[in-house]
C-alpha atoms as a PDB file:
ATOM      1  CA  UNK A   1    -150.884-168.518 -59.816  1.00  0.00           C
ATOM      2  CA  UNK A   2    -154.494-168.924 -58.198  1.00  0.00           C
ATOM      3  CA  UNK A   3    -154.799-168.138 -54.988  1.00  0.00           C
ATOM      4  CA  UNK A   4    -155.144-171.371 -52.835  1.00  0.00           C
ATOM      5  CA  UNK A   5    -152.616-173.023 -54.825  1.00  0.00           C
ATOM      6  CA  UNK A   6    -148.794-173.143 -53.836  1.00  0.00           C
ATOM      7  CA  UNK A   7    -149.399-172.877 -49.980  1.00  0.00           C
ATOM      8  CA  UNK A   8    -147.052-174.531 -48.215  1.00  0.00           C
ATOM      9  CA  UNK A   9    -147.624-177.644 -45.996  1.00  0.00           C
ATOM     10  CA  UNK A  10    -146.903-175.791 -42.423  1.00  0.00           C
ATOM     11  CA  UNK A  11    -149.661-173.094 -43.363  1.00  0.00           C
ATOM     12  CA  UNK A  12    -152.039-176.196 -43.992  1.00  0.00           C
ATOM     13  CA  UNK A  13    -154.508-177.285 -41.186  1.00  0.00           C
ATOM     14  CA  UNK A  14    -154.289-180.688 -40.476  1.00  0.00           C
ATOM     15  CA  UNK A  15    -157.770-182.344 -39.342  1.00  0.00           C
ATOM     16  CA  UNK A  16    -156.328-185.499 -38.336  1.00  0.00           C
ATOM     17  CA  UNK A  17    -156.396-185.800 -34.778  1.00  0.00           C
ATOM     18  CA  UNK A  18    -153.368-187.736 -33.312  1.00  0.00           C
ATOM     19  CA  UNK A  19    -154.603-191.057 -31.162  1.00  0.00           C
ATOM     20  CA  UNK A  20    -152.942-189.217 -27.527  1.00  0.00           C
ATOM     21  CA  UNK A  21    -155.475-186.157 -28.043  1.00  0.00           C
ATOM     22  CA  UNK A  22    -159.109-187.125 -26.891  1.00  0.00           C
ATOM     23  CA  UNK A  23    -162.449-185.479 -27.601  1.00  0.00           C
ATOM     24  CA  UNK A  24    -164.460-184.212 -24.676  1.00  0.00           C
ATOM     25  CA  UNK A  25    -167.879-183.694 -25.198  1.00  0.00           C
ATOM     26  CA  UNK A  26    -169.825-181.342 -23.105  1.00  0.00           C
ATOM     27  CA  UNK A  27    -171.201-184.411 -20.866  1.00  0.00           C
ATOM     28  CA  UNK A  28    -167.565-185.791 -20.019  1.00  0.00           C
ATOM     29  CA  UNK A  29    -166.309-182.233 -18.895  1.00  0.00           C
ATOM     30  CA  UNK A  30    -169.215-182.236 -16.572  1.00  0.00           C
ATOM     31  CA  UNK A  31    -168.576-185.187 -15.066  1.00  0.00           C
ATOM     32  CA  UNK A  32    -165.430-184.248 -14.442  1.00  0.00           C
ATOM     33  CA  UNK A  33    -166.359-181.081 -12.850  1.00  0.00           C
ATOM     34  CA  UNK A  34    -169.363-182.474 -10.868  1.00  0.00           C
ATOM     35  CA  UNK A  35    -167.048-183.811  -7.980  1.00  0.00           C
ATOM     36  CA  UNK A  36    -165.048-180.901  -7.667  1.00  0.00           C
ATOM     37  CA  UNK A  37    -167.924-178.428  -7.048  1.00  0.00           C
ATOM     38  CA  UNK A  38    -169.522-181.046  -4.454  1.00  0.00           C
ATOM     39  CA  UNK A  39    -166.209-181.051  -3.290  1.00  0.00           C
ATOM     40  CA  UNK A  40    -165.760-177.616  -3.081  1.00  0.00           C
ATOM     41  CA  UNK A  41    -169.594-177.213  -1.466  1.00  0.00           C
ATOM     42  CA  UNK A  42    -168.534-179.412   1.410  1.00  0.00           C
ATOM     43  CA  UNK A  43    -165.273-178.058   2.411  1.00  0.00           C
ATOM     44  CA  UNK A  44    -167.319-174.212   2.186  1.00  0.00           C
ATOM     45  CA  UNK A  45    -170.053-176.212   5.044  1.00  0.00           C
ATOM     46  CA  UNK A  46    -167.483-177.182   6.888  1.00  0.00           C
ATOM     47  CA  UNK A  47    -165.625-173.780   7.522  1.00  0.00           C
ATOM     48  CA  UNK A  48    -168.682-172.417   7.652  1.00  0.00           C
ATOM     49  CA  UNK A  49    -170.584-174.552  10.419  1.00  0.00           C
ATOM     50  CA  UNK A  50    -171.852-171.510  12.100  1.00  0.00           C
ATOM     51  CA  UNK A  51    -173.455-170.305   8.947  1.00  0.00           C
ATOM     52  CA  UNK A  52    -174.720-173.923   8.379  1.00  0.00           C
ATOM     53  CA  UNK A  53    -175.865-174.030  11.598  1.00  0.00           C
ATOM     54  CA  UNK A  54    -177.976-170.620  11.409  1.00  0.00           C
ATOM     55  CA  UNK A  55    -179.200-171.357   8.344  1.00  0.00           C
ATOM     56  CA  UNK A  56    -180.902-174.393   9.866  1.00  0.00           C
ATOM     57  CA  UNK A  57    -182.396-172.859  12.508  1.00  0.00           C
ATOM     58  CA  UNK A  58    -183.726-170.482  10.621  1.00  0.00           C
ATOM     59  CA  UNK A  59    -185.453-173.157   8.506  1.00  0.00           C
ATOM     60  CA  UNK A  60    -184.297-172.923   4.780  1.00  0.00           C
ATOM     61  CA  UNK A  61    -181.333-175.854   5.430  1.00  0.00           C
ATOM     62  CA  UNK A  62    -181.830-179.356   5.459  1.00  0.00           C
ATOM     63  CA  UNK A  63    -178.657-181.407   5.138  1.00  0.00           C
ATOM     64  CA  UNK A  64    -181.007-184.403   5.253  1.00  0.00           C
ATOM     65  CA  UNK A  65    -183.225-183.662   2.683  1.00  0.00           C
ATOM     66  CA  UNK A  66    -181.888-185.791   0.233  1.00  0.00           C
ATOM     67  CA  UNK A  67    -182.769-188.984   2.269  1.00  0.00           C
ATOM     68  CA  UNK A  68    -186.128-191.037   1.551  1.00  0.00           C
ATOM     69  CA  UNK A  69    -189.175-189.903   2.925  1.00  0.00           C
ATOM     70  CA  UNK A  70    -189.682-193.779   3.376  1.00  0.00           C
ATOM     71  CA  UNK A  71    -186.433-193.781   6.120  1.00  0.00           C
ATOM     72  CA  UNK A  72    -188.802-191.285   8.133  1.00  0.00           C
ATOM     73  CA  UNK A  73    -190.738-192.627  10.940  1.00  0.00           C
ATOM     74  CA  UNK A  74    -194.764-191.907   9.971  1.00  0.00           C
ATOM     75  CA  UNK A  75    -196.648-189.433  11.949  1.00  0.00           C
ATOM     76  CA  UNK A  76    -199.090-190.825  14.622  1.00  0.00           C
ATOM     77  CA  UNK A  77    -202.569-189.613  14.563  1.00  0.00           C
ATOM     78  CA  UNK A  78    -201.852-187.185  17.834  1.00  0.00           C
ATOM     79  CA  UNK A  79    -199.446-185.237  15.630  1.00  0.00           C
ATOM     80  CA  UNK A  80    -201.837-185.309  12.187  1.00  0.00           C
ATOM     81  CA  UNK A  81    -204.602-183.720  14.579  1.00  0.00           C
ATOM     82  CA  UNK A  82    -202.126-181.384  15.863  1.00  0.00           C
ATOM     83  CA  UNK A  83    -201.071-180.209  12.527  1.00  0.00           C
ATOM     84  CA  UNK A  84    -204.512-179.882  11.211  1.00  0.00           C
ATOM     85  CA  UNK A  85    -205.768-177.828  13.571  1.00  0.00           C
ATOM     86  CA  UNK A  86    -202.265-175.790  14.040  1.00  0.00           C
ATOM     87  CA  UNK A  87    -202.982-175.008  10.272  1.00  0.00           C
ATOM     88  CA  UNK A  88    -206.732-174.611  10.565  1.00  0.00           C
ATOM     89  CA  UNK A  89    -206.378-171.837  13.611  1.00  0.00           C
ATOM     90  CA  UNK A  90    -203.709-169.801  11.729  1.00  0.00           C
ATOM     91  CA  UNK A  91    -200.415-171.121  13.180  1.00  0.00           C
ATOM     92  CA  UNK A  92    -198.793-172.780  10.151  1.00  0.00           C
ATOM     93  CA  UNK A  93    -199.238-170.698   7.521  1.00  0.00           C
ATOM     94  CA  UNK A  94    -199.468-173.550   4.508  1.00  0.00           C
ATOM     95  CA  UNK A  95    -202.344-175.241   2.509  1.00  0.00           C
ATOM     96  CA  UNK A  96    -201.358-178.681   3.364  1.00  0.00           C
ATOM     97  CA  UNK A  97    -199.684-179.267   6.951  1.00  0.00           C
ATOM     98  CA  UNK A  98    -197.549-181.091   6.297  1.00  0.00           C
ATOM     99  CA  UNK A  99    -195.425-178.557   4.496  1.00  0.00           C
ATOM    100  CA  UNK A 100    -194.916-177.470   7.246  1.00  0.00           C
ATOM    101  CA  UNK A 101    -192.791-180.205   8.652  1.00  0.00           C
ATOM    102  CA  UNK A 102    -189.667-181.783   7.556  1.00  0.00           C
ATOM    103  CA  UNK A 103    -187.330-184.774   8.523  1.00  0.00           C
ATOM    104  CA  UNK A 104    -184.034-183.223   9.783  1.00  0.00           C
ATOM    105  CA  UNK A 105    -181.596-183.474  12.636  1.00  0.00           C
ATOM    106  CA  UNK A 106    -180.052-180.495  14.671  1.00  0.00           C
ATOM    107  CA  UNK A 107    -176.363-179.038  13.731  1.00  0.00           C
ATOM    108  CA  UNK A 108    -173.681-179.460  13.890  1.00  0.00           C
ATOM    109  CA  UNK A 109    -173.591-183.509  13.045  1.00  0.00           C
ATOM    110  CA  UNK A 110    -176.861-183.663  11.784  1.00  0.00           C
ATOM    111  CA  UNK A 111    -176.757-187.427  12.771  1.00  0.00           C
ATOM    112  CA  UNK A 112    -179.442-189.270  10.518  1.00  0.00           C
ATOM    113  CA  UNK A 113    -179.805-191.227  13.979  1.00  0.00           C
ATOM    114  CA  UNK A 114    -181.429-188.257  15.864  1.00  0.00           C
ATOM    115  CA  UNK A 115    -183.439-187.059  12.772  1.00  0.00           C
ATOM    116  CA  UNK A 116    -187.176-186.704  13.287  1.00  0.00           C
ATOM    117  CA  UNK A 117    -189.937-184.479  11.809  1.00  0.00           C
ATOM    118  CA  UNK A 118    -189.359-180.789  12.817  1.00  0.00           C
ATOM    119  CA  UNK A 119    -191.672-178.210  12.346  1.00  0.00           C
ATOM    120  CA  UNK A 120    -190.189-175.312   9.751  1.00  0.00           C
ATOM    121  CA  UNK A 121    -189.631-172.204  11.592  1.00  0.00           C
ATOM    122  CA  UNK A 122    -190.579-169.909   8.601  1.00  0.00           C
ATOM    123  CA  UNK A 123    -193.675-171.496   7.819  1.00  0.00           C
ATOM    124  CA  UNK A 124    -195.168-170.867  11.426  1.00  0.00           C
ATOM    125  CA  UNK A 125    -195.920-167.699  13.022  1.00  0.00           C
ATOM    126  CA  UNK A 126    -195.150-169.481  16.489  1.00  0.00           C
ATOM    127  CA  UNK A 127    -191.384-170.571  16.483  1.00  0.00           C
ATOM    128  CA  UNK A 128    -188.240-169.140  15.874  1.00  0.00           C
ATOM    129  CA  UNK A 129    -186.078-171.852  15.331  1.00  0.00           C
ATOM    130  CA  UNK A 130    -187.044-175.662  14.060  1.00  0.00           C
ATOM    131  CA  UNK A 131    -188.933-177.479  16.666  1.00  0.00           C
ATOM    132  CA  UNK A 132    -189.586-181.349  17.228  1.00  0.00           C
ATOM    133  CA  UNK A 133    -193.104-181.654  16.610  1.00  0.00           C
ATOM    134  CA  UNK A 134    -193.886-183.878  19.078  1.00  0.00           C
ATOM    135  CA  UNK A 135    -192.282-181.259  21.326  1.00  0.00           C
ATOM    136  CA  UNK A 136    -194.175-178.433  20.120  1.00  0.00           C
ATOM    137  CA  UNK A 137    -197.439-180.377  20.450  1.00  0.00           C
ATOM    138  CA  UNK A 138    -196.486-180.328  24.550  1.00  0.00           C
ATOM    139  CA  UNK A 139    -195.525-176.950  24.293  1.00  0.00           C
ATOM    140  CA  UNK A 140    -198.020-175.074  22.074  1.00  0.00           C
ATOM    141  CA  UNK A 141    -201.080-177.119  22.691  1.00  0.00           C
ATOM    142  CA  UNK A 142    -204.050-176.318  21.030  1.00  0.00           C
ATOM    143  CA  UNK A 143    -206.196-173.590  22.483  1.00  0.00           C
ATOM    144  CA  UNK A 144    -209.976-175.169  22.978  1.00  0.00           C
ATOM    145  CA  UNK A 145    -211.309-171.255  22.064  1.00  0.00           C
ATOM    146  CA  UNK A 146    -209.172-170.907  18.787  1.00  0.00           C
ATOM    147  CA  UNK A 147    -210.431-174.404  17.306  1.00  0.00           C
ATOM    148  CA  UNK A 148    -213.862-173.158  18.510  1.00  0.00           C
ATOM    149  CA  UNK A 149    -213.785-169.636  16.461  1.00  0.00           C
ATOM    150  CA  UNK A 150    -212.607-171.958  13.019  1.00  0.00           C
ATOM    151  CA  UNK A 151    -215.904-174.147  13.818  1.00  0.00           C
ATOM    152  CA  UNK A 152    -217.728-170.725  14.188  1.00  0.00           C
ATOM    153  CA  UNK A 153    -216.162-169.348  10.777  1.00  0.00           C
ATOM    154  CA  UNK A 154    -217.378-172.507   9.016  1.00  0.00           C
ATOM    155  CA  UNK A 155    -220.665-171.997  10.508  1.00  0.00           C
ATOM    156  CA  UNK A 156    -221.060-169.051   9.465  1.00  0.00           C
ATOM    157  CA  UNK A 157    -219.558-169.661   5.982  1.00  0.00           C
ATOM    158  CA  UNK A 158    -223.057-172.084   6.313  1.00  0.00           C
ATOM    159  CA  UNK A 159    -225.622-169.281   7.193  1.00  0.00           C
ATOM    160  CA  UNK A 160    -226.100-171.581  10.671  1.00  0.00           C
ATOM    161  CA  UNK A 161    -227.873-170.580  13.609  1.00  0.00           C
ATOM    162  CA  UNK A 162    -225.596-171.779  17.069  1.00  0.00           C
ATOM    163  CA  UNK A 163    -228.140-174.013  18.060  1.00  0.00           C
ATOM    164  CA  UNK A 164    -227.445-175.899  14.644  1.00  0.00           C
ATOM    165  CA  UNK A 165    -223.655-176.064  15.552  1.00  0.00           C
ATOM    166  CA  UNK A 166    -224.244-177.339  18.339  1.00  0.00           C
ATOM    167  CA  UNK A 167    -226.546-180.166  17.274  1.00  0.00           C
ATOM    168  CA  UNK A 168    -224.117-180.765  14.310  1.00  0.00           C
ATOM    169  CA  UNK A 169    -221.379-181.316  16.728  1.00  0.00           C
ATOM    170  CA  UNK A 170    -223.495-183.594  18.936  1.00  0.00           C
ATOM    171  CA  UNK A 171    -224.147-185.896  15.788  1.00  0.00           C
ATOM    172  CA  UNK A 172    -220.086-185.895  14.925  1.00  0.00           C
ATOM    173  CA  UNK A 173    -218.934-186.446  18.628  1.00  0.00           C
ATOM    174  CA  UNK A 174    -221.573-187.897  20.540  1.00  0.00           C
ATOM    175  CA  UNK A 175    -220.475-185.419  23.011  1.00  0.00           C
ATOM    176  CA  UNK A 176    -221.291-181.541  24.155  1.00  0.00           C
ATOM    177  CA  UNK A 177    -219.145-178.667  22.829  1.00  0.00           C
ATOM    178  CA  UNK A 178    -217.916-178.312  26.313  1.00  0.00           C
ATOM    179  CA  UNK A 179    -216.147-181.750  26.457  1.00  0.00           C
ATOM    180  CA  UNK A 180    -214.652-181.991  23.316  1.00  0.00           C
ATOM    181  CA  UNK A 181    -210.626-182.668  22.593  1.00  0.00           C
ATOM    182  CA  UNK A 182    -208.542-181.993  19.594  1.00  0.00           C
ATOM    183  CA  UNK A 183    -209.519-185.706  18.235  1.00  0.00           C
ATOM    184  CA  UNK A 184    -213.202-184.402  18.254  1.00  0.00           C
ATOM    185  CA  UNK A 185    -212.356-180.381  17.163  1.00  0.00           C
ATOM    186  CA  UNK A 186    -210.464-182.192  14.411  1.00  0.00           C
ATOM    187  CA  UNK A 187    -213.761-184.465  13.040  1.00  0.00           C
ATOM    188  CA  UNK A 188    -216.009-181.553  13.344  1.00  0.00           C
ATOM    189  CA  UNK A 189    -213.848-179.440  11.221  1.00  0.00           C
ATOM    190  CA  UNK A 190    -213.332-181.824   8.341  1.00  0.00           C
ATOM    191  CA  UNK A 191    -216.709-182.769   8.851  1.00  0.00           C
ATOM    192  CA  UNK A 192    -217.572-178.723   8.028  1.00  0.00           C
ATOM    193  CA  UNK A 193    -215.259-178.584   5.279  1.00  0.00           C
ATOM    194  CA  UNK A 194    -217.194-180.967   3.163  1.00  0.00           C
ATOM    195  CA  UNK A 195    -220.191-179.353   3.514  1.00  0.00           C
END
């Protein structure tokens, strides 16, 4: 007898699957995974509040970073000039500012009703620890000198003699170098950047 032939019906597969067994597919076994793991993620945050809350402070944990940048409130022009020329000096250590910010509220409820824009802690060279930014703008106001020196840099940059800078600023301002506030330091400088 040829092999194949004669077996007997239990050795047979059967390929038929009944109507109680269901086919997962990779997508439906996700799914069903997907809310155990978040699951799983929030129960770890909330035996481990003290690591949440460090790992806040130490800015690399947002809780409310998932919620539309169109919920935040929009920066006034006090704190875009304050930015600017916390990044132009050296103290936020981005190309764009306002990387260096982010909506959030403080541990351990994280209310979205006390969330404003923070300044990131490891993004500075300033802060420890996330900051409000309109608090930091009180507490680490611009110093006149620094914002001077980043003028002076550009003005070099532009082979310029003082008494140029000091015309150029004139035109910009309408006012002398000695009266100038972070509204004016922050014209001149974007004024010296296009150039």
């Amino acid at each position: 007898m040829s092999r194949g032939f004669g077996v007997t019906q239990s050795k047979r597969r059967n390929f038929k699957k009944s109507s109680e067994q269901k086919v997962q597919t990779p997508d439906m076994r996700q799914c069903d995974v997907q809310p155990e793991i978040q699951t799983s993620l929030e129960e770890d945050w909330r035996v481990n509040a003290e690591k949440q809350a460090l790992a806040w402070r130490a800015g690399v944990y947002n809780p409310l970073g998932s919620l539309q940048l169109n919920q935040a409130r929009s920066l006034n022009a006090d704190e875009e000039e304050w930015l600017f020329l916390a990044r132009t000096i050296g103290w936020l250590q981005v190309e764009n500012e306002l990387d260096a910010i982010y909506f959030t509220a403080p541990p351990p409820a994280f209310d979205k009703t006390q969330a404003d824009w923070y300044l990131r802690p490891d993004l500075t060279n300033f802060i420890e620890e996330p900051v409000l930014l309109r608090e930091a703008m009180v507490s680490y106001s611009i110093p006149h000198n620094l914002a001077i020196e980043a003028i002076a840099r550009h003005a070099k940059r532009l082979k310029w003699k003082s008494g140029k800078t000091k015309v150029f600023i004139q035109e910009v301002t309408a006012k002398p170098s000695s009266k100038l506030t972070n509204e004016d330091y922050t014209a001149v400088l974007l004024e010296l950047q296009h150039l």
